[in-house]
C-alpha atoms as a PDB file:
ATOM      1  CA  UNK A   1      92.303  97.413 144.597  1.00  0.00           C
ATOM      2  CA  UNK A   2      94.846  99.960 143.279  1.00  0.00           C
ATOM      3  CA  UNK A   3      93.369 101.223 139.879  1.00  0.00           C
ATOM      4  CA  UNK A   4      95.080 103.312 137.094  1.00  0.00           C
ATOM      5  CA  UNK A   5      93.532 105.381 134.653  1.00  0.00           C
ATOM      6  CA  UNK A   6      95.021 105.497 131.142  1.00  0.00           C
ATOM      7  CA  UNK A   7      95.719 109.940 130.791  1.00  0.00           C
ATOM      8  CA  UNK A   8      95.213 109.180 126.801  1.00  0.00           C
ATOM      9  CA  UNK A   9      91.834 108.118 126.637  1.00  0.00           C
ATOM     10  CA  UNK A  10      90.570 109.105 130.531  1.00  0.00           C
ATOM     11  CA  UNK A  11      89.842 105.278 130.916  1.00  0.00           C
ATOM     12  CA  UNK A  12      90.353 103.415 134.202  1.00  0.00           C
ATOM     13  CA  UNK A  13      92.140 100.059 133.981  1.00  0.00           C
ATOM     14  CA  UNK A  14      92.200  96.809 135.426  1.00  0.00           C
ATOM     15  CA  UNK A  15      95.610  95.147 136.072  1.00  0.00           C
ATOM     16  CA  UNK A  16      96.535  92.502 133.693  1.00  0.00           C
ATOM     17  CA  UNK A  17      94.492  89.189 134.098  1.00  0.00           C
ATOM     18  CA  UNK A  18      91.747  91.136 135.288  1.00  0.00           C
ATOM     19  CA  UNK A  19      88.064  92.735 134.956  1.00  0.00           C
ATOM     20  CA  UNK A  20      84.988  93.562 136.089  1.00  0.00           C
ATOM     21  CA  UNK A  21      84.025  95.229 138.636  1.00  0.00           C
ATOM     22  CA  UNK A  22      86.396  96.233 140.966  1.00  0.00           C
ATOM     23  CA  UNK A  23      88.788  94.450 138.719  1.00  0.00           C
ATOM     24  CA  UNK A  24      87.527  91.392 140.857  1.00  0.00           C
ATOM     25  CA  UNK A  25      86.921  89.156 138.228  1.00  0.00           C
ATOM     26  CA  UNK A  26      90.149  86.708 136.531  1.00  0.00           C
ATOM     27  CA  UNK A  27      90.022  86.945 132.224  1.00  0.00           C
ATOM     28  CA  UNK A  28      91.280  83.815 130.429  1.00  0.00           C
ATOM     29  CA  UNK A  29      94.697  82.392 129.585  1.00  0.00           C
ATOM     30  CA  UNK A  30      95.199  81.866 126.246  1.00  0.00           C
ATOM     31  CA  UNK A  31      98.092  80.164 124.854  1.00  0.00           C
ATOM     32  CA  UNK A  32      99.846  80.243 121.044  1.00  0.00           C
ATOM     33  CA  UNK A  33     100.014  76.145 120.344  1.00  0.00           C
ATOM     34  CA  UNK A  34     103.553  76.069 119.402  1.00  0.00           C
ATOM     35  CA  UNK A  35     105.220  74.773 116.375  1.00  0.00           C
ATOM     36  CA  UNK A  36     103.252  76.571 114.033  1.00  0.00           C
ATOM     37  CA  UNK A  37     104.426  77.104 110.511  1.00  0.00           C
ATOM     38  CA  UNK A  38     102.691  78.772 107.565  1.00  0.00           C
ATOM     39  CA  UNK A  39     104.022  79.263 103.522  1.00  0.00           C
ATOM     40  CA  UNK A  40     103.151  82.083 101.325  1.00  0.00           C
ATOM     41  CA  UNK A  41     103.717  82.433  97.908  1.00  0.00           C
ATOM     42  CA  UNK A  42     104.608  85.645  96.389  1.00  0.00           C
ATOM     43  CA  UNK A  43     102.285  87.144  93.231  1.00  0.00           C
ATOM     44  CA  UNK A  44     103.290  86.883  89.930  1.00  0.00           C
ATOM     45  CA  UNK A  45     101.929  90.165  88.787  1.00  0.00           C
ATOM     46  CA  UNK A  46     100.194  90.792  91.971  1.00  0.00           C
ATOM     47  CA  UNK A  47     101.550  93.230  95.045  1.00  0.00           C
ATOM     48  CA  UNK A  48     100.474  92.771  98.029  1.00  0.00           C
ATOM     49  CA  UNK A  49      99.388  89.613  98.021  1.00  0.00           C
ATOM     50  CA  UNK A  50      96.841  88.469 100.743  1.00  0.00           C
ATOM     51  CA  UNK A  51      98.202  85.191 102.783  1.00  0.00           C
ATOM     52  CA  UNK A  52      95.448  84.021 105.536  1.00  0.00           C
ATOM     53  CA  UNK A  53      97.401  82.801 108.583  1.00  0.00           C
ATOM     54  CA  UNK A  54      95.392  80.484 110.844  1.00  0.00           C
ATOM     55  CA  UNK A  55      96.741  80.367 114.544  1.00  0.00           C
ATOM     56  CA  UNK A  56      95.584  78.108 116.336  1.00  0.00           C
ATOM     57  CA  UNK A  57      95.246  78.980 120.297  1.00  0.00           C
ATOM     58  CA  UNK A  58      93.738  77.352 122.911  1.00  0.00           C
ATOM     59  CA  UNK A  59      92.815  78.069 126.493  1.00  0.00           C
ATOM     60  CA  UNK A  60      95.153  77.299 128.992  1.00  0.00           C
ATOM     61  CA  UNK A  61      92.144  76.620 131.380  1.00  0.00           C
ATOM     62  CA  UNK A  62      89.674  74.362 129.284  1.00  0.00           C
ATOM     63  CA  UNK A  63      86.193  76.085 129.978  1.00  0.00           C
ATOM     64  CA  UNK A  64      82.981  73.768 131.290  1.00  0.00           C
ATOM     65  CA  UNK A  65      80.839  71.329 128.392  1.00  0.00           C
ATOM     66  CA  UNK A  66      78.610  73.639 126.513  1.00  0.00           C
ATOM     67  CA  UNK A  67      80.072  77.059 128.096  1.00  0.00           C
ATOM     68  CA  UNK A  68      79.748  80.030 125.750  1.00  0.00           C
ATOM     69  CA  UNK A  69      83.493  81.466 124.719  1.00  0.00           C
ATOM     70  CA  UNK A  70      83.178  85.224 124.836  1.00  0.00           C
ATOM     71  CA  UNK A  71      84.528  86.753 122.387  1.00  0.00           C
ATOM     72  CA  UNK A  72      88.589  87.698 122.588  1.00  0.00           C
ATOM     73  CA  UNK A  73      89.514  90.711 120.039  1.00  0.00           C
ATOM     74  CA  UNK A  74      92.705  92.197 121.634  1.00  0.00           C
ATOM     75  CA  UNK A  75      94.783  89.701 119.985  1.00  0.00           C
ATOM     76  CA  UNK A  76      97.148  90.999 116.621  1.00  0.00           C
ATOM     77  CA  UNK A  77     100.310  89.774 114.817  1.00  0.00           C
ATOM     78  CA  UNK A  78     103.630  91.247 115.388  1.00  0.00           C
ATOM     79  CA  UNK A  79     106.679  90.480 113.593  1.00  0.00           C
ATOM     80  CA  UNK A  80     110.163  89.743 116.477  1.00  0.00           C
ATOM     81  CA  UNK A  81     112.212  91.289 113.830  1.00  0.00           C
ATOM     82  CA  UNK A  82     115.153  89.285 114.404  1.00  0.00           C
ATOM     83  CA  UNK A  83     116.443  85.587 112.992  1.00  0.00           C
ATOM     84  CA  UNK A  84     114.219  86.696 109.954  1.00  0.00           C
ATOM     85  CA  UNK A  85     115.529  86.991 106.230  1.00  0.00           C
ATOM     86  CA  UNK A  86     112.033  88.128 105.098  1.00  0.00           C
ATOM     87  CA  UNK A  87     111.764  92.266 106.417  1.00  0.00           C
ATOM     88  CA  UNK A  88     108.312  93.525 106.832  1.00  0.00           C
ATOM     89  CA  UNK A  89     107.649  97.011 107.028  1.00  0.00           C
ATOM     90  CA  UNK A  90     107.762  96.795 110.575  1.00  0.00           C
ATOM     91  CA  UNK A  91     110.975  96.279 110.628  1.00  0.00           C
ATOM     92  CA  UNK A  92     112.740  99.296 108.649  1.00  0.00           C
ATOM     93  CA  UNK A  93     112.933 102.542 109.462  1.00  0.00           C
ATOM     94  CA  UNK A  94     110.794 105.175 108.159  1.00  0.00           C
ATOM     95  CA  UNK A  95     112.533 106.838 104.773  1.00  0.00           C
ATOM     96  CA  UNK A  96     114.920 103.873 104.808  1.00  0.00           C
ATOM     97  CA  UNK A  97     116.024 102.447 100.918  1.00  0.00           C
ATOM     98  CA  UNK A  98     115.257  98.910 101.722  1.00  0.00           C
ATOM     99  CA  UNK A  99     112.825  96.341 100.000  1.00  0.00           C
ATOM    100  CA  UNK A 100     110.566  94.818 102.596  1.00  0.00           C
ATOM    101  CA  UNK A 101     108.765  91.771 101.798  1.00  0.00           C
ATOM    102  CA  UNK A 102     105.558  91.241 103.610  1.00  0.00           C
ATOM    103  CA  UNK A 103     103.467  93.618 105.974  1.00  0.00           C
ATOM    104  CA  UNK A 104     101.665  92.545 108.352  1.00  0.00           C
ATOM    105  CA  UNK A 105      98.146  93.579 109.484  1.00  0.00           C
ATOM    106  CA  UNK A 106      96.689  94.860 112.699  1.00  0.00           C
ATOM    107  CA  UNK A 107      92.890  94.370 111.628  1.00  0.00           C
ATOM    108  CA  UNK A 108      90.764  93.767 114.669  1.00  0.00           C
ATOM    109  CA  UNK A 109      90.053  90.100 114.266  1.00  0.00           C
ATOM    110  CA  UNK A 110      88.137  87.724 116.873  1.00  0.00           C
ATOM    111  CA  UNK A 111      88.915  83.631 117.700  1.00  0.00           C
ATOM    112  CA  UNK A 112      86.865  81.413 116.111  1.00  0.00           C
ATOM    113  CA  UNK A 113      86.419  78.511 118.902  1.00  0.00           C
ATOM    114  CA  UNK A 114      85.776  75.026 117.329  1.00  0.00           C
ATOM    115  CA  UNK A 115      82.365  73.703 118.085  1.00  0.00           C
ATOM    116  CA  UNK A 116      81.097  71.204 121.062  1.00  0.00           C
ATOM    117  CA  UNK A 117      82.580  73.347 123.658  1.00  0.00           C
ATOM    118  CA  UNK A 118      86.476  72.860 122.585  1.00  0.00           C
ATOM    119  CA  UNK A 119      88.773  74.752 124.570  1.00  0.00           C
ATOM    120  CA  UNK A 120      90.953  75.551 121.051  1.00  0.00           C
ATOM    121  CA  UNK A 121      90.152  77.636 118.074  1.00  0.00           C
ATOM    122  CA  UNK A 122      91.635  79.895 115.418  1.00  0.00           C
ATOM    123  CA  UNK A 123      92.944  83.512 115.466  1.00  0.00           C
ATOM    124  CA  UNK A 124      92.247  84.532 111.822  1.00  0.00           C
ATOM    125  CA  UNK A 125      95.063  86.865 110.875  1.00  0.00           C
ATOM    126  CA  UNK A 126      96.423  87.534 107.819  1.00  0.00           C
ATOM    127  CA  UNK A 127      99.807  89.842 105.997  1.00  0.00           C
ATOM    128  CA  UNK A 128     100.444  90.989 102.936  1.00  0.00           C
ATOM    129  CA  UNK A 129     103.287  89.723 100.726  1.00  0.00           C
ATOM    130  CA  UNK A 130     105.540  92.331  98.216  1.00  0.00           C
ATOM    131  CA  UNK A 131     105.486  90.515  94.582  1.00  0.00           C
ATOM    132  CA  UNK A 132     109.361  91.323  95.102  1.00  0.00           C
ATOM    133  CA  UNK A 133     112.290  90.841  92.396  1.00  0.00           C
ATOM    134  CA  UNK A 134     113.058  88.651  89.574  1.00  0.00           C
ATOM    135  CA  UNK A 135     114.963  85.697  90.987  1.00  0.00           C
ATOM    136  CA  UNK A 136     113.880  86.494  94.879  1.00  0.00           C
ATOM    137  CA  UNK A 137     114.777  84.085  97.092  1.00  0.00           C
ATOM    138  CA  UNK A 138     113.316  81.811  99.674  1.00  0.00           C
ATOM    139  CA  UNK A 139     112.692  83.257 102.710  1.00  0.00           C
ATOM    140  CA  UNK A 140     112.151  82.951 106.573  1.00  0.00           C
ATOM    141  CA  UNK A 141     110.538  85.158 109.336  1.00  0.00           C
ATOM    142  CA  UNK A 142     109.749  84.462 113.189  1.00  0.00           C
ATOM    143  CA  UNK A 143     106.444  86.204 113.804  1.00  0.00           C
ATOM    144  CA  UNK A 144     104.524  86.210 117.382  1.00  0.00           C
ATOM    145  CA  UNK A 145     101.371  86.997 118.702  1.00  0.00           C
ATOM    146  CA  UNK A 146     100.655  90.003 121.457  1.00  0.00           C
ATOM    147  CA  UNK A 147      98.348  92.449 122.435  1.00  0.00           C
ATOM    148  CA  UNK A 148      96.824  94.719 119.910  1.00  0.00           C
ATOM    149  CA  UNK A 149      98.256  97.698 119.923  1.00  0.00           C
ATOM    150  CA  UNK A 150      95.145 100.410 120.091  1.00  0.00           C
ATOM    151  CA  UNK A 151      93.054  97.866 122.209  1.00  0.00           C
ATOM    152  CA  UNK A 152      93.313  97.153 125.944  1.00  0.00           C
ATOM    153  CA  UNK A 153      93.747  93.388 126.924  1.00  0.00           C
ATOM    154  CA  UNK A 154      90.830  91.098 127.471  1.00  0.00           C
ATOM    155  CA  UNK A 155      92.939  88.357 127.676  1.00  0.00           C
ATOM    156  CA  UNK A 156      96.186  87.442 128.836  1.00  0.00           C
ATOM    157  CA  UNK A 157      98.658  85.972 126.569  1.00  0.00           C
ATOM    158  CA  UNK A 158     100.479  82.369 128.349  1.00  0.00           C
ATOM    159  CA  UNK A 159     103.966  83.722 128.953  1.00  0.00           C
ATOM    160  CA  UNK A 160     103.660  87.902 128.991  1.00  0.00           C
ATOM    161  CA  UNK A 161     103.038  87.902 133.115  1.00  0.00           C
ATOM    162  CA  UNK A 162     106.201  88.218 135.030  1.00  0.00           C
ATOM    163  CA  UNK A 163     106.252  85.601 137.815  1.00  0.00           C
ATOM    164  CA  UNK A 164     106.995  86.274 140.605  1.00  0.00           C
ATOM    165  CA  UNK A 165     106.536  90.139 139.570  1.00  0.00           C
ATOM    166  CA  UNK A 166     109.335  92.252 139.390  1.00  0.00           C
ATOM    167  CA  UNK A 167     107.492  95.461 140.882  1.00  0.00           C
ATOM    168  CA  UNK A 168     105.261  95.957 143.870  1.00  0.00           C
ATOM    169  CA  UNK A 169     102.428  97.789 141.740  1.00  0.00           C
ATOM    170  CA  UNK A 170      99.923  96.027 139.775  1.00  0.00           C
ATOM    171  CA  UNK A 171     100.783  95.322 136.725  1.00  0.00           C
ATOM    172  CA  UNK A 172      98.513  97.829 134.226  1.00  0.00           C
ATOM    173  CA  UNK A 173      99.278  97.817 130.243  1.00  0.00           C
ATOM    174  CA  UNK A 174     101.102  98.936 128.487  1.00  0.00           C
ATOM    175  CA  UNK A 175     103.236 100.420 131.491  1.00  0.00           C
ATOM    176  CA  UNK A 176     104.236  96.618 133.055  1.00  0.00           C
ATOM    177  CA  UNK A 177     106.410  96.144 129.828  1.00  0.00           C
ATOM    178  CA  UNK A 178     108.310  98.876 130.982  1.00  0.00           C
ATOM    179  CA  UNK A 179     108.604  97.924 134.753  1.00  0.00           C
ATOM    180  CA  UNK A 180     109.618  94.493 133.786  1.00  0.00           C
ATOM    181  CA  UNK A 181     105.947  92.953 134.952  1.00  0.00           C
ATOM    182  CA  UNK A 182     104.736  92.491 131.575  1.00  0.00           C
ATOM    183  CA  UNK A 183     105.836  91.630 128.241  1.00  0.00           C
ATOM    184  CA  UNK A 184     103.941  92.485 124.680  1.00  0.00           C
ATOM    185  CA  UNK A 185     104.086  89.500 122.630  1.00  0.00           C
ATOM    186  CA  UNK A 186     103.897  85.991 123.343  1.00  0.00           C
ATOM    187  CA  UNK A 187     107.433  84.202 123.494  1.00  0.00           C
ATOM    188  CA  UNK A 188     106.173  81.151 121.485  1.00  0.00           C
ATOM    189  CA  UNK A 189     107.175  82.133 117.880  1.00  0.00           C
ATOM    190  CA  UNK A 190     104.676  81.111 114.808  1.00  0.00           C
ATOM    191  CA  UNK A 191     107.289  80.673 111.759  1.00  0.00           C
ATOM    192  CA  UNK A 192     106.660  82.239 108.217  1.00  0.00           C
ATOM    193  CA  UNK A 193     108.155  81.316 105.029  1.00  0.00           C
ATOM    194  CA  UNK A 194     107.746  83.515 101.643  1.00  0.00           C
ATOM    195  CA  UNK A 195     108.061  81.583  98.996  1.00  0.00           C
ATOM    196  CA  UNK A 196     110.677  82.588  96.212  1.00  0.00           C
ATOM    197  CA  UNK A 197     110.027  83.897  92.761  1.00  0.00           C
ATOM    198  CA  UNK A 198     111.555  83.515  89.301  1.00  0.00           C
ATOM    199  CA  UNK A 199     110.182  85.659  86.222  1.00  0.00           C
ATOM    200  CA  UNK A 200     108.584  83.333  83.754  1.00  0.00           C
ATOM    201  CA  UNK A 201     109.037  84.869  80.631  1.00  0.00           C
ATOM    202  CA  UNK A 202     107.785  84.017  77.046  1.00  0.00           C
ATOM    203  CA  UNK A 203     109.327  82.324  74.088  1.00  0.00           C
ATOM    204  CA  UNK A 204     112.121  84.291  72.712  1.00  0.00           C
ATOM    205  CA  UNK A 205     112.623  86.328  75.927  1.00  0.00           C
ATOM    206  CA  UNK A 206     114.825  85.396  79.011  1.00  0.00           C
ATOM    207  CA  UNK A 207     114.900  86.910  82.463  1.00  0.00           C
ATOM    208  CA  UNK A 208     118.627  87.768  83.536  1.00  0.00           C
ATOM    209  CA  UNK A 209     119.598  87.423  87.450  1.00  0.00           C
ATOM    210  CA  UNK A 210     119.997  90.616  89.015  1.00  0.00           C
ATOM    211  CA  UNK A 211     117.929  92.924  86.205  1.00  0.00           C
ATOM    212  CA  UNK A 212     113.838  93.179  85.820  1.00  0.00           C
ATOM    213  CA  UNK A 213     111.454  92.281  83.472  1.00  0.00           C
ATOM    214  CA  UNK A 214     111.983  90.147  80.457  1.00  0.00           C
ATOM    215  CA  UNK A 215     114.572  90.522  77.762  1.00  0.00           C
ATOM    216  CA  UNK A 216     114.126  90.012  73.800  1.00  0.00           C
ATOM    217  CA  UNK A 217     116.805  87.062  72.784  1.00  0.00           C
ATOM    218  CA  UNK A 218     117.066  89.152  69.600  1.00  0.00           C
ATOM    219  CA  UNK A 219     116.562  88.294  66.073  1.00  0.00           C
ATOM    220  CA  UNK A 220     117.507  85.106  64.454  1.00  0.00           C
ATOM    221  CA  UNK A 221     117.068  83.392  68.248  1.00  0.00           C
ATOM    222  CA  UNK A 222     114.622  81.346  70.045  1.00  0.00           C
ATOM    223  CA  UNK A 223     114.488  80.640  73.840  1.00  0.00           C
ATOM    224  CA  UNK A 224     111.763  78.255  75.926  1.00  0.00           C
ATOM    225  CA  UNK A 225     109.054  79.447  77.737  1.00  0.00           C
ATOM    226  CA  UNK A 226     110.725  80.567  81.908  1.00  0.00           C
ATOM    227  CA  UNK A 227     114.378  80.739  80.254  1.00  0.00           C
ATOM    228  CA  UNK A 228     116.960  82.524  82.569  1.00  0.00           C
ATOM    229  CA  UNK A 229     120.361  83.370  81.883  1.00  0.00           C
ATOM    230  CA  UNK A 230     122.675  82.905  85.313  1.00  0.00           C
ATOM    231  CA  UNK A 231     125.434  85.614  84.489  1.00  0.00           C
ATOM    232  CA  UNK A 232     123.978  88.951  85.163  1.00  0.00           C
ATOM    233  CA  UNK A 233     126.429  90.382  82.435  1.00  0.00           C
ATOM    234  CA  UNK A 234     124.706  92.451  79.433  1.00  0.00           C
ATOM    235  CA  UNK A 235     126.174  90.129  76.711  1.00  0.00           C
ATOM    236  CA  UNK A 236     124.564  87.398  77.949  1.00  0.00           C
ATOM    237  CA  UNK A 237     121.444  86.239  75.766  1.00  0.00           C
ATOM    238  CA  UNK A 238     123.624  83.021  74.636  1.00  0.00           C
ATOM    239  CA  UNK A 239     123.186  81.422  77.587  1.00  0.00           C
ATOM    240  CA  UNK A 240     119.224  81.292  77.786  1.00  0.00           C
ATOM    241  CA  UNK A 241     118.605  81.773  74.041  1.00  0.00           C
ATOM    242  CA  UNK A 242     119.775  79.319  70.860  1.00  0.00           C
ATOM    243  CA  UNK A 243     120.854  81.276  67.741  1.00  0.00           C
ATOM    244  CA  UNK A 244     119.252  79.703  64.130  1.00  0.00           C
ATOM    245  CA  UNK A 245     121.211  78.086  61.533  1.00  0.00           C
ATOM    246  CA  UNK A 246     121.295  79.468  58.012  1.00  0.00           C
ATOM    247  CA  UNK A 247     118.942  77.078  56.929  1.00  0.00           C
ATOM    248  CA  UNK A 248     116.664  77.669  59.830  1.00  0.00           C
ATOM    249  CA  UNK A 249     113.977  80.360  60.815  1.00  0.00           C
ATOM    250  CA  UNK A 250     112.249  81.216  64.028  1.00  0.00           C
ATOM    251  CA  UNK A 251     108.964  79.574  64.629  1.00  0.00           C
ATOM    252  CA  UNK A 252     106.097  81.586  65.100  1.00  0.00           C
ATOM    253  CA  UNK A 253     105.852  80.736  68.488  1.00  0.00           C
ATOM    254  CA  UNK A 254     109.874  81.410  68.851  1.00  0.00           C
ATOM    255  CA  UNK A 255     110.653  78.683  71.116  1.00  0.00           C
ATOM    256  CA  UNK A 256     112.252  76.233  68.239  1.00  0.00           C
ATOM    257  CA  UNK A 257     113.753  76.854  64.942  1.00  0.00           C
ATOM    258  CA  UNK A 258     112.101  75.555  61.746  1.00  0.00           C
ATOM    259  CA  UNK A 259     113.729  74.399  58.333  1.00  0.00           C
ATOM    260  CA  UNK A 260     113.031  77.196  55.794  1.00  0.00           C
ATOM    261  CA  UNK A 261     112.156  74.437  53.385  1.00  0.00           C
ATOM    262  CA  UNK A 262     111.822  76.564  50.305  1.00  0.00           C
ATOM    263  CA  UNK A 263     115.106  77.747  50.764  1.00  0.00           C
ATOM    264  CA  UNK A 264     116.384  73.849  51.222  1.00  0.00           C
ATOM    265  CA  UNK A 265     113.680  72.978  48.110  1.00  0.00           C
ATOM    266  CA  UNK A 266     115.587  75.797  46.263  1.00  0.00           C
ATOM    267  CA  UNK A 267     118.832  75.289  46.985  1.00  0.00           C
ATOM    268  CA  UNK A 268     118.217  71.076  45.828  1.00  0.00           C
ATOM    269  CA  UNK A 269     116.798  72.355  42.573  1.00  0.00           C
ATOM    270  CA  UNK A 270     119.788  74.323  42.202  1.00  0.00           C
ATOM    271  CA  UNK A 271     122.330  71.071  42.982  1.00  0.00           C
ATOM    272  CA  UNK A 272     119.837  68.841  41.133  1.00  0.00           C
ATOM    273  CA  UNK A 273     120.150  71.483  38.114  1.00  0.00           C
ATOM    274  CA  UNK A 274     124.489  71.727  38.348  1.00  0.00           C
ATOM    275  CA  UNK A 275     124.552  67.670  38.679  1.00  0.00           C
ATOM    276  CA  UNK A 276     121.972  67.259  35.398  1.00  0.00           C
ATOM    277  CA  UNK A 277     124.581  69.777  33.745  1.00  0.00           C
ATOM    278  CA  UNK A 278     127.825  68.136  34.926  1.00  0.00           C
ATOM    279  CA  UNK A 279     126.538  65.183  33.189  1.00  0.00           C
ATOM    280  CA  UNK A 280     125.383  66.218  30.378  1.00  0.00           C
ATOM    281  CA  UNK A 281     129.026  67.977  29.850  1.00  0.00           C
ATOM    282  CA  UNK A 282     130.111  64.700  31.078  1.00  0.00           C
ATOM    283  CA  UNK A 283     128.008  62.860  28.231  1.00  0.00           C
ATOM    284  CA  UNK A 284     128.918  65.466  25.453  1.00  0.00           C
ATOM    285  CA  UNK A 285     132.835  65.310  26.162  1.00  0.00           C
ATOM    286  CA  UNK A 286     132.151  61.409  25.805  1.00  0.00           C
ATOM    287  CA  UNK A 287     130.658  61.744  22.170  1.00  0.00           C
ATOM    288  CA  UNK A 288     133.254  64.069  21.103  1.00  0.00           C
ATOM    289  CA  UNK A 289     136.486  61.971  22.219  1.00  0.00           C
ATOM    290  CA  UNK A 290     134.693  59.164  20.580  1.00  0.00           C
ATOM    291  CA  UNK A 291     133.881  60.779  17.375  1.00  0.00           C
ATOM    292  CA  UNK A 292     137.349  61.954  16.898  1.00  0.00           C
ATOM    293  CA  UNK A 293     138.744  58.207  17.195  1.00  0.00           C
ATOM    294  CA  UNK A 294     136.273  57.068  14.981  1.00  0.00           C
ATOM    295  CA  UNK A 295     137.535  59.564  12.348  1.00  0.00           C
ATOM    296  CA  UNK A 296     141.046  57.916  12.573  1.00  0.00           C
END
């Protein structure tokens, strides 16, 4: 059997699908179980969030009752990079100005088969979201299982074997991608979504679309707890913040605005005071007019 030896690391290596000695022995099929989705939130004041993705594979070839499931570690997580709104670092080009939103990991991880001899299990893997912007979106990526990228396969992936083959020669990875034999990731696609994010800021603050961090409604106003303003113009604390009456005072809390009683208390006295006087006036004027026609 026609063997070829990797020239970066000196090691010989089997075709694709096989091992052993002599490369006489077949590996396992594994496939990705399709329609696979996972959600990840984004941190509030937390980067790089860890979000555990699950995949669930099984073998294509269910193994005998009670057979042992060696273990498969040549397995990673790969995003397509296309029909994605959510960019992971992956996906943008070294120096490039662009936000990404999620990275994902290549951490060596093994399947964990389910117990009593099942042929499926899980392929713990795991990315990292960005905390991202105020008022960040929803979004949506297409990620896919392959081959890890420093280790060689001891598995094949359902779908990544050309057939029939497209070249004569055996088909040895990484170099079958190339020839057309091969291909790296797995063409069933598990789908992401990142959950979006809006700045909850405190009483008598407001987040404004477009700008970061939390604003200061100013003095004299008062705003609920989360309160956005949807104009991203500067001028625009009106429409997430309420201004206080004369009579009225921020609460301490400055999410409502409170009587300012001894004002009010004072300003009673004070009409109480001018209506006691307007009738006493009232009352003297009385004696007077009646004093004079008593005199005639």
């Amino acid at each position: 059997l026609h063997v070829e030896c990797d020239y970066g690391s000196g090691r010989c290596r089997c075709p694709l699908g096989r091992q052993g000695h002599a490369c006489a022995a077949p590996v396992e099929e594994i496939a990705i179980e399709p329609d696979q989705h996972f959600t990840c939130p984004r941190g509030e004041d937390i980067d790089n969030l860890r979000c555990d993705l699950n995949v669930r594979v099984c073998l294509r070839f269910a193994k005998p009752a009670g057979a042992a499931s060696r273990e498969i570690t040549s397995l990673a997580l790969y995003d397509g990079c296309r029909n994605s709104s959510a960019k992971s670092s992956k996906c943008v080009d070294a120096g490039a100005d662009v936000d990404t939103d999620f990275k994902v990991s290549d951490d060596q991880q093994v399947v964990q088969w389910e117990r009593n001899g099942s042929a499926c299990g899980i392929l713990p893997l795991h990315i990292s979201v960005k905390m991202g912007k105020v008022f960040e979106p929803l979004k949506t990526a297409a990620l896919q299982v392959g081959y890890h990228p420093t280790l060689y396969p001891d598995v094949v992936l359902e779908g990544t074997l050309a057939d029939p083959p497209v070249s004569p020669l055996p088909a040895i990875f990484p170099w079958c991608i190339d020839a057309g034999d091969c291909l790296r990731l797995s063409p069933v696609e598990v789908a992401l979504t990142i959950l979006g994010r809006e700045q909850q800021c405190p009483a008598g603050w407001f987040s404004r679309k477009g700008f970061p961090g939390c604003h200061f409604c100013g003095e004299g106003y008062v705003s609920m707890q989360g309160s956005t303003s949807e104009t991203s113009e500067l001028e625009d604390a009106a429409w997430a913040c309420q201004r206080c009456a004369w009579w009225q005072i921020p609460s301490s809390n400055q999410d409502v605005c409170d009587t300012r009683w001894s004002l009010v208390l004072a300003l009673s006295a004070s009409f109480v005071s001018l209506v006691s006087g307007l009738v006493l006036i009232g009352l003297q004027l009385r004696v007077s007019r009646c004093g004079v026609q008593g005199r005639r």
